[in-house]
Each structure stands twice: as structure tokens, then as C-alpha cells.
Protein backbone atom coordinates (compact mmCIF):
# COMPACT_ATOMS: atom_id res chain seq x y z
CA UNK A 1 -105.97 4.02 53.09
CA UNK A 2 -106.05 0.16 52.60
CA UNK A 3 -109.40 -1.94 53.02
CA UNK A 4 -108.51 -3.40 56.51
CA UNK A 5 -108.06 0.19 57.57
CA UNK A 6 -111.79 1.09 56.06
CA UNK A 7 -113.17 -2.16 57.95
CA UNK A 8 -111.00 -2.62 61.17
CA UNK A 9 -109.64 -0.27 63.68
CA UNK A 10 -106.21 -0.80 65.16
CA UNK A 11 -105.89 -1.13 68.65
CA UNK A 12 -102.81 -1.44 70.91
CA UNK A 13 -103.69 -4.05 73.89
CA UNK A 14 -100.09 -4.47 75.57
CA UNK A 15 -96.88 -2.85 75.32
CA UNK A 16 -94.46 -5.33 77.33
CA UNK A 17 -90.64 -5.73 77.45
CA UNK A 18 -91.02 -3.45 74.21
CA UNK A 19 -93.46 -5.29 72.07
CA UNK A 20 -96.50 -4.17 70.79
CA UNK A 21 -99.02 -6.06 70.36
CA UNK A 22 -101.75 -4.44 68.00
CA UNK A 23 -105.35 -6.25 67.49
CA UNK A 24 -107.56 -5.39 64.77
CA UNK A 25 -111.06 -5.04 65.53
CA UNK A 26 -114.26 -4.57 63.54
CA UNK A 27 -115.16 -1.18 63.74
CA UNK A 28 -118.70 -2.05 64.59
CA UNK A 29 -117.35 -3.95 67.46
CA UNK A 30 -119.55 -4.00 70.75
CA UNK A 31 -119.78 -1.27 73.56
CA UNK A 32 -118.74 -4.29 75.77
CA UNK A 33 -115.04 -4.29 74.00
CA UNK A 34 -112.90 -4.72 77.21
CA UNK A 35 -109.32 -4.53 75.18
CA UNK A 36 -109.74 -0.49 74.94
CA UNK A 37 -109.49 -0.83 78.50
CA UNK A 38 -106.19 -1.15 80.56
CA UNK A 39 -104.86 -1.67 84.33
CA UNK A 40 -101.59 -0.18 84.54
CA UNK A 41 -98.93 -1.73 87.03
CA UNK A 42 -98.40 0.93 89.87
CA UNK A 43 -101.08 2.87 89.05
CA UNK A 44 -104.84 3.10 90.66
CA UNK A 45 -108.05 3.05 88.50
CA UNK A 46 -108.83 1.96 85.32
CA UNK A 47 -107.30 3.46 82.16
CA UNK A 48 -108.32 3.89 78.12
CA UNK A 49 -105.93 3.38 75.29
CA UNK A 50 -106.69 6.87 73.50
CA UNK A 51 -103.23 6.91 70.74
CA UNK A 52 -100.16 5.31 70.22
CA UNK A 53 -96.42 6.95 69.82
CA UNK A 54 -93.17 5.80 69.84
CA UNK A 55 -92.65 3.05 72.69
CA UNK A 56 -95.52 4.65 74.19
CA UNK A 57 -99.43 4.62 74.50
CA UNK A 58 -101.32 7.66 75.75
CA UNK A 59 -103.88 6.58 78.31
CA UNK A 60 -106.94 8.62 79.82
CA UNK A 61 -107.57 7.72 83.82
CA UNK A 62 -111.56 6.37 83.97
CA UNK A 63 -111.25 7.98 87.75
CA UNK A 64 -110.18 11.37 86.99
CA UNK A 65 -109.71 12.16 83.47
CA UNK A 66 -105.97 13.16 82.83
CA UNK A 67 -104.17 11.38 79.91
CA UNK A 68 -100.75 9.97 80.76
CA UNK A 69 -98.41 8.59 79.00
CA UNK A 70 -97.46 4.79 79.71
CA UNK A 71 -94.25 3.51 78.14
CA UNK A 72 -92.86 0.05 77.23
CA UNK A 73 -91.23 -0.89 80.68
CA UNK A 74 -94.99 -0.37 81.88
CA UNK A 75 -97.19 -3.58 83.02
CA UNK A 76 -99.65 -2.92 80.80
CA UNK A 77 -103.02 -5.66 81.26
CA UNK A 78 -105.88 -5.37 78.66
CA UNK A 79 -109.34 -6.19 80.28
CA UNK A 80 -110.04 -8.32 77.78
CA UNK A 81 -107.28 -10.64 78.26
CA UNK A 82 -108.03 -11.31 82.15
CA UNK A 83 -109.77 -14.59 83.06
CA UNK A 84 -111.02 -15.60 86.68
CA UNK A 85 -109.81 -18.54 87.73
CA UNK A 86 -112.85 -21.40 87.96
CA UNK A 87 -112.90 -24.83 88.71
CA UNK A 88 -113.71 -25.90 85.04
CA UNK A 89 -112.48 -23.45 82.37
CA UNK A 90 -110.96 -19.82 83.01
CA UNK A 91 -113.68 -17.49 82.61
CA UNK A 92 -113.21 -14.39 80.87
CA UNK A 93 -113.55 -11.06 82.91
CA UNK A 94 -116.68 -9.89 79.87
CA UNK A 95 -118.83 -12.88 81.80
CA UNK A 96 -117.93 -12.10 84.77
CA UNK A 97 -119.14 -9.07 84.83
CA UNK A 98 -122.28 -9.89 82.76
CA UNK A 99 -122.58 -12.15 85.42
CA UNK A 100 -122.81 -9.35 88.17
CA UNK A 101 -124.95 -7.36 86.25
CA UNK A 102 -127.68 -9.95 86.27
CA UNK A 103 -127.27 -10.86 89.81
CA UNK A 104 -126.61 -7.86 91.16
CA UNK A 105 -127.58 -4.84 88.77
CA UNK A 106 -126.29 -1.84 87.90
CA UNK A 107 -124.97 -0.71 91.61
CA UNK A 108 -123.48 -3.26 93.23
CA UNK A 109 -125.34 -1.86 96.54
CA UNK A 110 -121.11 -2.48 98.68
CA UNK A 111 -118.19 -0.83 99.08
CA UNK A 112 -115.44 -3.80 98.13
CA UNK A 113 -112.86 -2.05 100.51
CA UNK A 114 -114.91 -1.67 102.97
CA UNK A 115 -116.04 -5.32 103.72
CA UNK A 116 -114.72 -7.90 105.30
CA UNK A 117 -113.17 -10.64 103.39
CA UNK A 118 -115.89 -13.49 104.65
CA UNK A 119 -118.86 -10.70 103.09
CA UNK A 120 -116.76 -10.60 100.21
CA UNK A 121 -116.27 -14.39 99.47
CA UNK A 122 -120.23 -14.20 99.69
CA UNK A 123 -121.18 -12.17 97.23
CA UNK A 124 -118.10 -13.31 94.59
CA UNK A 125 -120.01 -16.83 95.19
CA UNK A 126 -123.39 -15.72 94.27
CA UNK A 127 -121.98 -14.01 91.20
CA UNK A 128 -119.48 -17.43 89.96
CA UNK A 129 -120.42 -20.17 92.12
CA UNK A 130 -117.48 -21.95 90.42
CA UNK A 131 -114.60 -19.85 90.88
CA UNK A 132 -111.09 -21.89 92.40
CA UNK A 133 -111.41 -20.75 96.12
CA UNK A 134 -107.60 -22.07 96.06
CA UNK A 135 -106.56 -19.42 93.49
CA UNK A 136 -109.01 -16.27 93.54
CA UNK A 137 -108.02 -14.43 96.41
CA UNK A 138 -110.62 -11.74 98.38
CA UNK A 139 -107.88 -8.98 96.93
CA UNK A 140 -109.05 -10.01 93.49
CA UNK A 141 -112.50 -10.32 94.39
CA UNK A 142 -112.24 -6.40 95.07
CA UNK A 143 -110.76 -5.60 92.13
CA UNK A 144 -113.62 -7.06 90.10
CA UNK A 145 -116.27 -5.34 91.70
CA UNK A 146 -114.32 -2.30 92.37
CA UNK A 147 -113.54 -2.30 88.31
CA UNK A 148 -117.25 -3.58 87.18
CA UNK A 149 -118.67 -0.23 88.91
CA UNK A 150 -116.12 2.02 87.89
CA UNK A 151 -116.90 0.84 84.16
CA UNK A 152 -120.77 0.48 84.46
CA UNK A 153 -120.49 4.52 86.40
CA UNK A 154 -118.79 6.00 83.27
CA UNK A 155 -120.65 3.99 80.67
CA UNK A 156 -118.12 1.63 78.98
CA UNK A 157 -120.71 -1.46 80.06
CA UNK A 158 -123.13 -1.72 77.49
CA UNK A 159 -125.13 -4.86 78.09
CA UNK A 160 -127.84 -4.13 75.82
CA UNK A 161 -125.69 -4.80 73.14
CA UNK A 162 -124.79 -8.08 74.10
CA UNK A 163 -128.36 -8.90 74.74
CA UNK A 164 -129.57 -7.94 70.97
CA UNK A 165 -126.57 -10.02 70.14
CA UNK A 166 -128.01 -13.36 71.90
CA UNK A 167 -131.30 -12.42 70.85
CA UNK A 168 -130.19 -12.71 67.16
CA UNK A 169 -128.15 -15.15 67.72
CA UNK A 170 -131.76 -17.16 68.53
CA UNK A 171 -133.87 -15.81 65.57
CA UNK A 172 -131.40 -17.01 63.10
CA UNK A 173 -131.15 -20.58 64.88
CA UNK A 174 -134.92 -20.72 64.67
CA UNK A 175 -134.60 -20.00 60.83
CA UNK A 176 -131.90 -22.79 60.34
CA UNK A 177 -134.80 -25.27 61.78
């Protein structure tokens, strides 16, 4: 094997109109890595990219388990590519839910289907007070929490990580001082 194999795994993020897209990722790479994770077109629940075949990825439902095969006519949307529309920037679906973790913790204590859109519009305003009312629409605001608890249930949130990461991040601004 090469050296970038040795230091970087390969990931597929999107098949579409039958291009795929690979990323290559340190292999140390976070717990929080959203671009393993998937949202299939036409398909409920979140999925994981587990291999790769011919105009193909195999995928492994986060709800119940089974791997299934999505092909290149699929809309396929990495995690990690998703944004939530704000009035300044975009901001990236990792924050956002970082964002409901320290607002809300681990359970988001609702059931997103079950309230009503004016409950819902509530508590996606506590979480990003600055997200486009125009273009974020309560359907979206479900998806979000539904997908933050399905994620944070099976483990794929690791926010630890990301706070050892700020932490030194700090210590070795101190040091430049």
C-alpha cells in the first residue's frame, strides 16, 4: 500500500448522476465525522457508508441495522455537507448540533413529530437564534432534531472530542503569547 493509504482513509460521500466523489480523511479523524453518515432520498432514517462496489455503496440503516445497497441514481446527502440556512453565513449541520447539545443535552426531552409547528419554531430558536425564518421550514426543523437524537442514541456524537480539541486549541494559543 501507498503512504496516503497508511495515513488517510478513503471515504465515499456522494454517488450522484454516477459520480463518485471520494474524500480522504485522516484516520485519526474525530468521532464527530458527519461524512460517514448519509440521508438517502426515499428512504427513512439515517444511514452509514460501510463499502463501496461498482456504481454502488453498501449502507447500514442507524434505525434498524440492515445493510442495503444504494446505487448511483440514488440521492445520496452526506451529513457533513448540509448547512442550515442563517441570516449571516450557512451554518454547518456539526454546529448545529453542538449547538443542541449545549442547550438542550443529550435527550432532547420532545418528540419533533409530535409538536406543533409554533413549539417547534421555539425550540429551533433557542438552539440558532439566527437561522433565515424565510428559508428553514418547521419540516426541516424536525429533521434536525429527529437526526441529532437518532445519532447521539447510537453513539456517532462524540462531543468530548471536540471539546479536548478547543481545549488544545487554547493551551497552544497561550504558549504562542
Amino acid at each position: 500500500m501507498g503512504k496516503i493509504s497508511r495515513v488517510f482513509s478513503r471515504i465515499v460521500t456522494k454517488i450522484d448522476n454516477g459520480f463518485k466523489n471520494v474524500v480522504y480523511l485522516p484516520k485519526n479523524y474525530s468521532s464527530m465525522d458527519l461524512s460517514k453518515v448519509v440521508a438517502v432520498s426515499g428512504k427513512p432514517g439515517l444511514f452509514l457508508i460501510k463499502s463501496q462496489g461498482a456504481g454502488k455503496i453498501i449502507i447500514e440503516s442507524l434505525l434498524d441495522g440492515k445493510h442495503t445497497p444504494a446505487f448511483a441514481n440514488d440521492k445520496i446527502s452526506s451529513l457533513e455537507e448540509i448547512s442550515i440556512f442563517t441570516t449571516d453565513n450557512d451554518k454547518p449541520l456539526k454546529e448545529v448540533f453542538m449547538s443542541i447539545h449545549e442547550k438542550l443535552g443529550d435527550n432532547i426531552g420532545f418528540d419533533p413529530k409530535k409538536v406543533s409547528p409554533v413549539e417547534l419554531k421555539e425550540k429551533f430558536m433557542l438552539v440558532l437564534p439566527e437561522y433565515d425564518e424565510d428559508s428553514v421550514y418547521p419540516s426541516d426543523m424536525k429533521k434536525v432534531f429527529q437526526w441529532y437524537q437518532l445519532l447521539n442514541d447510537k453513539g456517532v456524537l462524540d462531543f468530548t472530542v471536540e471539546e479536548k480539541k478547543e481545549e488544545k486549541e487554547e493551551k497552544d494559543n497561550k504558549t504562542e503569547e
